[in-house]
Protein backbone atom coordinates (compact mmCIF):
# COMPACT_ATOMS: atom_id res chain seq x y z
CA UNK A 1 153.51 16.02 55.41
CA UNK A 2 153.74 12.09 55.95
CA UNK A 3 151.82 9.37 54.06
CA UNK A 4 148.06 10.33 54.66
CA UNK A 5 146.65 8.12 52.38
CA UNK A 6 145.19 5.37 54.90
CA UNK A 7 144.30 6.67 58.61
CA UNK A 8 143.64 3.74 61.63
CA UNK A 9 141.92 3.98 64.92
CA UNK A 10 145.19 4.48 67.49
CA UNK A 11 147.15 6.76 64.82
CA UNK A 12 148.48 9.86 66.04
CA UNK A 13 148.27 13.27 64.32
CA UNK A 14 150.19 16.10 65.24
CA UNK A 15 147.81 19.71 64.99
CA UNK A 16 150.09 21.65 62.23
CA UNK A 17 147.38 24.79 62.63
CA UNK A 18 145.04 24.95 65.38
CA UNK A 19 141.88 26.61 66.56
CA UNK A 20 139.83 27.68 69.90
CA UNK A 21 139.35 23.17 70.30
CA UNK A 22 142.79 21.91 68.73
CA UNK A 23 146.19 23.51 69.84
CA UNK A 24 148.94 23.53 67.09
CA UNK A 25 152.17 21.45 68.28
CA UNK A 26 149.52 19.21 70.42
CA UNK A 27 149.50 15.31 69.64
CA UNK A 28 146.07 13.68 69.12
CA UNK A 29 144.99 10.24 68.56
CA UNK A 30 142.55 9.03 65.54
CA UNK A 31 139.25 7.43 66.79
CA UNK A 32 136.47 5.40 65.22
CA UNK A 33 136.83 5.06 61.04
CA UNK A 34 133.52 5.91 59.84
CA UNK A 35 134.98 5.83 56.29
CA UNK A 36 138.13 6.56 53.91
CA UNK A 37 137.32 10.15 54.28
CA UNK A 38 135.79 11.08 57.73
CA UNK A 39 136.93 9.72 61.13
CA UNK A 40 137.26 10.97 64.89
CA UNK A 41 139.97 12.95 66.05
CA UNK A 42 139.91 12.40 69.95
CA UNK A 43 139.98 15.98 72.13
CA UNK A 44 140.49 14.20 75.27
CA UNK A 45 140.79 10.91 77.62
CA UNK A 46 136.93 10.39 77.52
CA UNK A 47 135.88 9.89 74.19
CA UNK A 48 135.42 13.68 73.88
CA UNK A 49 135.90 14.07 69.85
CA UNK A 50 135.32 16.25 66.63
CA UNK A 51 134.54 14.80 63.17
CA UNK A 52 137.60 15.11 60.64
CA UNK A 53 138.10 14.85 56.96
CA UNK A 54 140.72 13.48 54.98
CA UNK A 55 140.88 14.83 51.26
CA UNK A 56 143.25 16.70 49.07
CA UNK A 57 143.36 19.41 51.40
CA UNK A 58 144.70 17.29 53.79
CA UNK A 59 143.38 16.53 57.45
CA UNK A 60 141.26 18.90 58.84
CA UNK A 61 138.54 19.32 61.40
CA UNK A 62 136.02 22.19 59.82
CA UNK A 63 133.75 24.26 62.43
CA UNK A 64 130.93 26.21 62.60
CA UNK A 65 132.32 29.91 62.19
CA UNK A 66 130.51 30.98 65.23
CA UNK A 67 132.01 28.89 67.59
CA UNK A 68 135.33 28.94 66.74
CA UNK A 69 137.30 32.36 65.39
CA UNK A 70 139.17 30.45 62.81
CA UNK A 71 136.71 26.92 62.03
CA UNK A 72 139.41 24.66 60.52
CA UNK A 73 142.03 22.57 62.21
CA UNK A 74 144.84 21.10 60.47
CA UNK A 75 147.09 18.06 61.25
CA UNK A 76 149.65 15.91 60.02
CA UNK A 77 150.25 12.31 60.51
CA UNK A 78 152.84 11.53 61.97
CA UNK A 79 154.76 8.22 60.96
């Protein structure tokens, strides 16, 4: 895994295990910084976005269990 230690708006982040919302081997793009721990993770060209976390699990988008059959996403920045 690369440096995760500071995440900006415009960063990409490659999905390293994805879910029924995030396809693993898909590149995404980092959104609005709400703080040093959660920011956007764009799903699409319109603003379209989930929440994600960055911690010492890593980067990961959690879900409700009932709409998704596996509720966490993770990615990797990529450099």
């Amino acid at each position: 895994m690369t440096n995760t230690d500071e995440i900006n708006t415009d960063d990409k982040l490659l999905c390293v295990k994805g879910n029924d919302f995030y396809s693993e081997g898909e590149i995404y793009t980092v959104g609005r910084i709400v703080n040093d721990k959660y920011f956007q993770i764009l799903t699409s060209g319109d603003d379209d976005h989930w929440y994600a976390t960055l911690d010492d699990k890593g980067i990961y988008v959690s879900f409700d269990s009932t709409i998704a059959t596996d509720n966490k996403a993770f990615f990797d920045k990529i450099a």
